[in-house]
Protein backbone atom coordinates (compact mmCIF):
# COMPACT_ATOMS: atom_id res chain seq x y z
CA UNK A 1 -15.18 -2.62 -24.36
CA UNK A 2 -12.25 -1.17 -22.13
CA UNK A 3 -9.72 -3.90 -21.69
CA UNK A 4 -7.77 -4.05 -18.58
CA UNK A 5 -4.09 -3.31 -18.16
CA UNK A 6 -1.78 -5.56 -17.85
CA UNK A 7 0.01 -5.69 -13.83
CA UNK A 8 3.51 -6.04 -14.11
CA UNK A 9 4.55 -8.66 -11.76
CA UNK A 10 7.07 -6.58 -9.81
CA UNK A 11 7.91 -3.02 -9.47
CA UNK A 12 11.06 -0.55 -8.31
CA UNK A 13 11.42 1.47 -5.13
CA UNK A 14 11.15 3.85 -7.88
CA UNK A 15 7.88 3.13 -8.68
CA UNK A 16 6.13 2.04 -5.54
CA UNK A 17 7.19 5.23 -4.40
CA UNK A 18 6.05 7.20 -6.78
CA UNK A 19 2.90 5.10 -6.79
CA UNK A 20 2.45 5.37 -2.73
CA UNK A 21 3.47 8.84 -2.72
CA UNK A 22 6.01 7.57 0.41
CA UNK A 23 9.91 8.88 -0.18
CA UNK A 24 12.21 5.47 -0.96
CA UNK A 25 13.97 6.24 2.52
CA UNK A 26 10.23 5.70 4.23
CA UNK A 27 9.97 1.92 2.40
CA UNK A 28 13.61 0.77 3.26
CA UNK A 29 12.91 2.16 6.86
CA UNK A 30 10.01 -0.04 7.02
CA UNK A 31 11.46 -2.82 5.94
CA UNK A 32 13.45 -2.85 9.06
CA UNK A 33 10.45 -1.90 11.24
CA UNK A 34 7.15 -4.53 9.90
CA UNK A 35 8.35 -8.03 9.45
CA UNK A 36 5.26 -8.73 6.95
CA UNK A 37 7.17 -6.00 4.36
CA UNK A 38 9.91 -8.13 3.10
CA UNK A 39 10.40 -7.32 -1.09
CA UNK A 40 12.64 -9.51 -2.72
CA UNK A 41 15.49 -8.34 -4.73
CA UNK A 42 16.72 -9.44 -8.22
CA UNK A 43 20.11 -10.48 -9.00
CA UNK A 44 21.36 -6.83 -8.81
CA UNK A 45 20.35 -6.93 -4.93
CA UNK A 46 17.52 -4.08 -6.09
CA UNK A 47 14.09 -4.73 -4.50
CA UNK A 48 11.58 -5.94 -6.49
CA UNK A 49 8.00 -5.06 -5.21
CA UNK A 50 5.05 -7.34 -5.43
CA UNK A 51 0.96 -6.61 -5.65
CA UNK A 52 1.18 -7.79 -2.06
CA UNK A 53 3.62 -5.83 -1.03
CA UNK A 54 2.04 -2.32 -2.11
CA UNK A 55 -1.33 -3.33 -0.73
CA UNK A 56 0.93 -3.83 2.50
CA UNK A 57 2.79 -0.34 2.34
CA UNK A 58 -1.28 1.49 1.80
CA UNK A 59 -2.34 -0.40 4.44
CA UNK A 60 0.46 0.84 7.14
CA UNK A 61 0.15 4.25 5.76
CA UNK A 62 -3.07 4.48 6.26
CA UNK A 63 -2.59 3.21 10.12
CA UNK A 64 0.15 5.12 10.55
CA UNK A 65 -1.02 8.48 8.89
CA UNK A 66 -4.93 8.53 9.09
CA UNK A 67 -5.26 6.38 12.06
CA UNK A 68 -2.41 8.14 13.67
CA UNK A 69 -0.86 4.47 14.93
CA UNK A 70 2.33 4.36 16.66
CA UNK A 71 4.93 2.23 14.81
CA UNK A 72 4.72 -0.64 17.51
CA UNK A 73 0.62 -0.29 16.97
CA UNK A 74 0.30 -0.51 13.88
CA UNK A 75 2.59 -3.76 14.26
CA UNK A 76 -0.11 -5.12 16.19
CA UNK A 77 -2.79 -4.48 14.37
CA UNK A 78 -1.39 -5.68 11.00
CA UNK A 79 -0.40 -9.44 13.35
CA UNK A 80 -4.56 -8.85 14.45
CA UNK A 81 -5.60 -8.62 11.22
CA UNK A 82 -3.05 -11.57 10.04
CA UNK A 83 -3.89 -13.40 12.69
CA UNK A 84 -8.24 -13.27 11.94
CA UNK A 85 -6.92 -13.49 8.04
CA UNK A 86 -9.01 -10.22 7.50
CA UNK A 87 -7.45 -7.40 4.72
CA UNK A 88 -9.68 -4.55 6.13
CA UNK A 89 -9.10 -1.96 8.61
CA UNK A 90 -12.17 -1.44 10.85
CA UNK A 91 -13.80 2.17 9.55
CA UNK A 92 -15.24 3.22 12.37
CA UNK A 93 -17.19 6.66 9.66
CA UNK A 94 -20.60 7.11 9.27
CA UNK A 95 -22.60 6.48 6.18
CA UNK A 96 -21.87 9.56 5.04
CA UNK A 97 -18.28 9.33 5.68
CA UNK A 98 -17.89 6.16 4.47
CA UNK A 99 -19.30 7.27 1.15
CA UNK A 100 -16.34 9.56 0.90
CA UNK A 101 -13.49 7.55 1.56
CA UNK A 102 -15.22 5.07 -0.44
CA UNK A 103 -14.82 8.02 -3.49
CA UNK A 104 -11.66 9.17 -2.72
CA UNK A 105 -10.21 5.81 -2.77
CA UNK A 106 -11.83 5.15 -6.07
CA UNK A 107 -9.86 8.09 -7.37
CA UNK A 108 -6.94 7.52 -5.45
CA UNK A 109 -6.73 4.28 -7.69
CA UNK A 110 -7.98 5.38 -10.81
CA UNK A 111 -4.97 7.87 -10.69
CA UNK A 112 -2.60 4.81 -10.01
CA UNK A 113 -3.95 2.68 -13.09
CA UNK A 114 -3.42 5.99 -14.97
CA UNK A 115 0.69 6.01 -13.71
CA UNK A 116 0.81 2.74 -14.50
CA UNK A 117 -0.24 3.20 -18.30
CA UNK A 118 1.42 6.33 -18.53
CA UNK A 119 -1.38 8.21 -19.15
CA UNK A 120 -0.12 11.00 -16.92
């Protein structure tokens, strides 16, 4: 039986950058831009990234680089999807489509739980 890894509870620009594949001057421009992407910082005023939080920074990548969303539209549609209290993006694909993304994203975090044990 394949136990699960254990999540840290918070991670470093560092690492959420490395994980998102975003440069650390993309996530502290964000900040700035998306009121819903608001890390907390430790004592040493470094931010300290939450599950939440990355789910958030995939989510307006994916608007923002797939969906091709302007800055101000993808602010909308993240308060739309707040506002119905939904966590997916519409994917407009066909079956077919949908079948891929569906794989790639599988992959995409099958690579991530391999970062985060250090596998790589």
């Amino acid at each position: 039986m394949k136990l699960k890894p254990i999540q840290k509870l918070y991670y470093s620009i560092a690492e959420v950058s490395e994980i998102t594949s975003l440069k650390q001057h993309v996530l502290r421009y964000w900040e700035t831009e998306f009121d819903e992407l608001k890390p907390s910082k430790n004592r040493a005023g470094n931010r300290i990234y939450r599950l939440n939080d990355i789910k958030l920074i995939f989510q307006i990548k994916k608007l923002l680089y797939e969906d091709k969303f302007t800055i101000d539209g993808t602010r909308k549609k993240l308060a739309l999807l707040k506002k119905t209290k939904s966590t997916q993006i519409d994917m407009p694909f066909k079956k077919n489509e949908r079948q891929n993304l569906f794989v790639s994203v599988k992959n995409d975090l099958n690579e991530i739980i391999e970062i985060l044990d250090g596998n790589i």
